[in-house]
Protein backbone atom coordinates (compact mmCIF):
# COMPACT_ATOMS: atom_id res chain seq x y z
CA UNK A 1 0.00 0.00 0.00
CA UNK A 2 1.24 3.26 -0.93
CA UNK A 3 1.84 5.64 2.47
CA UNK A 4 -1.22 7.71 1.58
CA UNK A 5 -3.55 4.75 1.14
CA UNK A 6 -2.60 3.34 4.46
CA UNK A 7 -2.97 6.77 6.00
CA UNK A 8 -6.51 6.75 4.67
CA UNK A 9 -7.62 3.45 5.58
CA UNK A 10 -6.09 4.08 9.05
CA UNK A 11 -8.44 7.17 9.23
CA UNK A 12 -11.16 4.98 8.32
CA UNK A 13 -10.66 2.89 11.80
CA UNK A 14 -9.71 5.97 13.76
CA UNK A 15 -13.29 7.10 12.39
CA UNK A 16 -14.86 4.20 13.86
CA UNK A 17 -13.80 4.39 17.00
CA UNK A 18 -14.76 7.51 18.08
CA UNK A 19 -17.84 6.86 16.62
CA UNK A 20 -18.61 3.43 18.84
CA UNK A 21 -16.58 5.61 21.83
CA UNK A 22 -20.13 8.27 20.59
CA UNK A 23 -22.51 5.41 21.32
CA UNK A 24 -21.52 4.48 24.80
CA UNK A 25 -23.68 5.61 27.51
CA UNK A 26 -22.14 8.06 30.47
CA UNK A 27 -21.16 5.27 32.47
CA UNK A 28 -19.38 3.02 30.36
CA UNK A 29 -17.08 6.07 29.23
CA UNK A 30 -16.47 6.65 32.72
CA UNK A 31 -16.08 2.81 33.07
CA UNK A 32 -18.13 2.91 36.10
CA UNK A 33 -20.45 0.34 37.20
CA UNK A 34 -23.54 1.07 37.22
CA UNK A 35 -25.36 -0.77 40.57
CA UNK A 36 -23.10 -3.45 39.62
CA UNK A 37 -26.27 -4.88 37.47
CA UNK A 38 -25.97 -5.89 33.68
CA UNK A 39 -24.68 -4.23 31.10
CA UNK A 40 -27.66 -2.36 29.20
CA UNK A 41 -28.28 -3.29 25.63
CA UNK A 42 -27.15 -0.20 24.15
CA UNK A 43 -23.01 -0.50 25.81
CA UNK A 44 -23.35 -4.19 24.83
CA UNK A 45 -23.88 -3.02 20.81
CA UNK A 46 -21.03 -0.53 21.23
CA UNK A 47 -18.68 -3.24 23.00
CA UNK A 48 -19.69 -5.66 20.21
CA UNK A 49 -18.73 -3.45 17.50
CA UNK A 50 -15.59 -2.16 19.16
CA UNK A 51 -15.08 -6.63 19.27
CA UNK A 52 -15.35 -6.49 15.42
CA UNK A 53 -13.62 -3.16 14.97
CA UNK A 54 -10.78 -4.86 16.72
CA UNK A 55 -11.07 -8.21 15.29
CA UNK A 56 -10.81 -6.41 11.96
CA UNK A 57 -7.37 -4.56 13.02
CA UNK A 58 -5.49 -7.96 14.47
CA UNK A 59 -6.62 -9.17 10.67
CA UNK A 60 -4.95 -6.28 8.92
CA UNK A 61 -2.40 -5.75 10.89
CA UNK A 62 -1.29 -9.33 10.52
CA UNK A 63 -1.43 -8.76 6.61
CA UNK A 64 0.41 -5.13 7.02
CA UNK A 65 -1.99 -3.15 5.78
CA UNK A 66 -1.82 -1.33 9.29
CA UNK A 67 1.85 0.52 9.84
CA UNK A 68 3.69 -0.75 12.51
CA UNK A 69 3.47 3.22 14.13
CA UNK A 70 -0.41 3.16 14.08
CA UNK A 71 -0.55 -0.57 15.56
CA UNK A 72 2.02 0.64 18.40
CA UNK A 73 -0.63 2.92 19.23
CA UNK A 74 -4.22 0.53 18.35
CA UNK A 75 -3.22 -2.28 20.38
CA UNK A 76 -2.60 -0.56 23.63
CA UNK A 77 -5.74 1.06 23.43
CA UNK A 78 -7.34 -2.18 22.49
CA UNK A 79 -6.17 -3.89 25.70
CA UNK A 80 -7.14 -1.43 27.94
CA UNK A 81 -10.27 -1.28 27.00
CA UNK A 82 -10.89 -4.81 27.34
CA UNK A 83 -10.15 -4.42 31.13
CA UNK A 84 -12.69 -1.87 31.53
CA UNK A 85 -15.82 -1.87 32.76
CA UNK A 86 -18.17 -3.01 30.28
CA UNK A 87 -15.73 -4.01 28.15
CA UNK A 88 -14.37 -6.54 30.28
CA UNK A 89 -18.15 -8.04 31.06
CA UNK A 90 -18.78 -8.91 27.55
CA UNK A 91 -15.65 -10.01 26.50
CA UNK A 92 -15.48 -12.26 29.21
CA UNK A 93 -19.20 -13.61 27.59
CA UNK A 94 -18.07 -13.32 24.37
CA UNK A 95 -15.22 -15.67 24.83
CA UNK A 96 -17.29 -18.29 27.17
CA UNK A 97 -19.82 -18.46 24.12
CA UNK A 98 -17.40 -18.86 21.20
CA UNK A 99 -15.14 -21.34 22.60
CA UNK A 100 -16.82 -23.66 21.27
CA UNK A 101 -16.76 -22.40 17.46
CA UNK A 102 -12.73 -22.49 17.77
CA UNK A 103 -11.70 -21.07 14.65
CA UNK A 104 -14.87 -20.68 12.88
CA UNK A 105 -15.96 -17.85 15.50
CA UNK A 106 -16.76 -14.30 14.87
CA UNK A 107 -13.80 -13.26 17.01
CA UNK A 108 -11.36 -16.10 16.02
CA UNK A 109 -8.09 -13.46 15.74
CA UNK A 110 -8.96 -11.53 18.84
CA UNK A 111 -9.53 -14.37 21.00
CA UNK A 112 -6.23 -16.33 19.95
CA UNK A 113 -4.44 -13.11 20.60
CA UNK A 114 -5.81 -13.52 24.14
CA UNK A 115 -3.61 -12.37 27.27
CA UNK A 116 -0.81 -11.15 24.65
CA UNK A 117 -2.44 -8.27 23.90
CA UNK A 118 -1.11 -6.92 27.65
CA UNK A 119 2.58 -7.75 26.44
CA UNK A 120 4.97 -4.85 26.01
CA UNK A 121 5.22 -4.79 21.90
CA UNK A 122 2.93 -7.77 20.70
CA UNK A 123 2.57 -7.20 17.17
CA UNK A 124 0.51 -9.95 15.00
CA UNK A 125 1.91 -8.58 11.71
CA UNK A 126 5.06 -8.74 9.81
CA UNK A 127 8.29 -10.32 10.99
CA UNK A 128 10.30 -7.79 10.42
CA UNK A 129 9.72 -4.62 12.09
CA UNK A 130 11.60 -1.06 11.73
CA UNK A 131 12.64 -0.19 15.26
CA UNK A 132 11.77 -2.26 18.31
CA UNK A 133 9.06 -0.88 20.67
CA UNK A 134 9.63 -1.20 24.43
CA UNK A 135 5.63 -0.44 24.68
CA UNK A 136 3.41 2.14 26.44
């Protein structure tokens, strides 16, 4: 991909982000939980489509149509949200339900990268890298 392109599509993400961040209720942006009760239906779409919207970066990243500077950035932000509140809640549910689809589940790439998304510089995409990254 030429620099441009990249820059574009990378826009494209940033773009939907901040436009599932948009959808989140008061609480979930402030990560607090609300009456410790379920997650309302509205932060449950949001946290599903910021599943696919990440699902869809561990894809192209791994096929380097992400730059290594933007992923630096993406994945750090991608594992911290999964550790907040309601993040964490349906993550947790999403992973209990596809376990059983392996592979073959909506969320294949983000649940195989797992627990290595906390790791100082985990990078699904090319071998070869430009500079090494000591992480956040």
């Amino acid at each position: 991909l030429s620099e441009q392109r990249r820059r574009d599509f990378e826009n494209l993400f940033v773009q939907r982000y901040w436009k599932i961040m948009d959808d989140l209720s008061l609480e979930a942006i402030e990560s607090a939980k609300a009456d410790g009760g379920p997650v309302p239906p509205k932060d449950r779409k949001a946290v599903i489509a910021f599943l696919r919207l990440s699902e869809d970066e561990l894809d192209l990243r791994a096929k380097n149509w992400i730059g290594a500077a933007t992923w630096e950035l993406w994945w750090d932000g991608m594992a911290t949200q999964l550790r907040r509140w309601p993040f964490d809640v349906v993550w947790k549910e999403v992973r209990q339900r596809e376990s059983a689809a392996g592979d073959d589940g909506q969320f294949a790439q983000l649940r195989q990268a797992g627990d290595r998304l906390n790791d100082a510089g985990f990078n699904p995409g090319p071998a070869r890298r430009r500079r090494p990254w000591q992480g956040p």
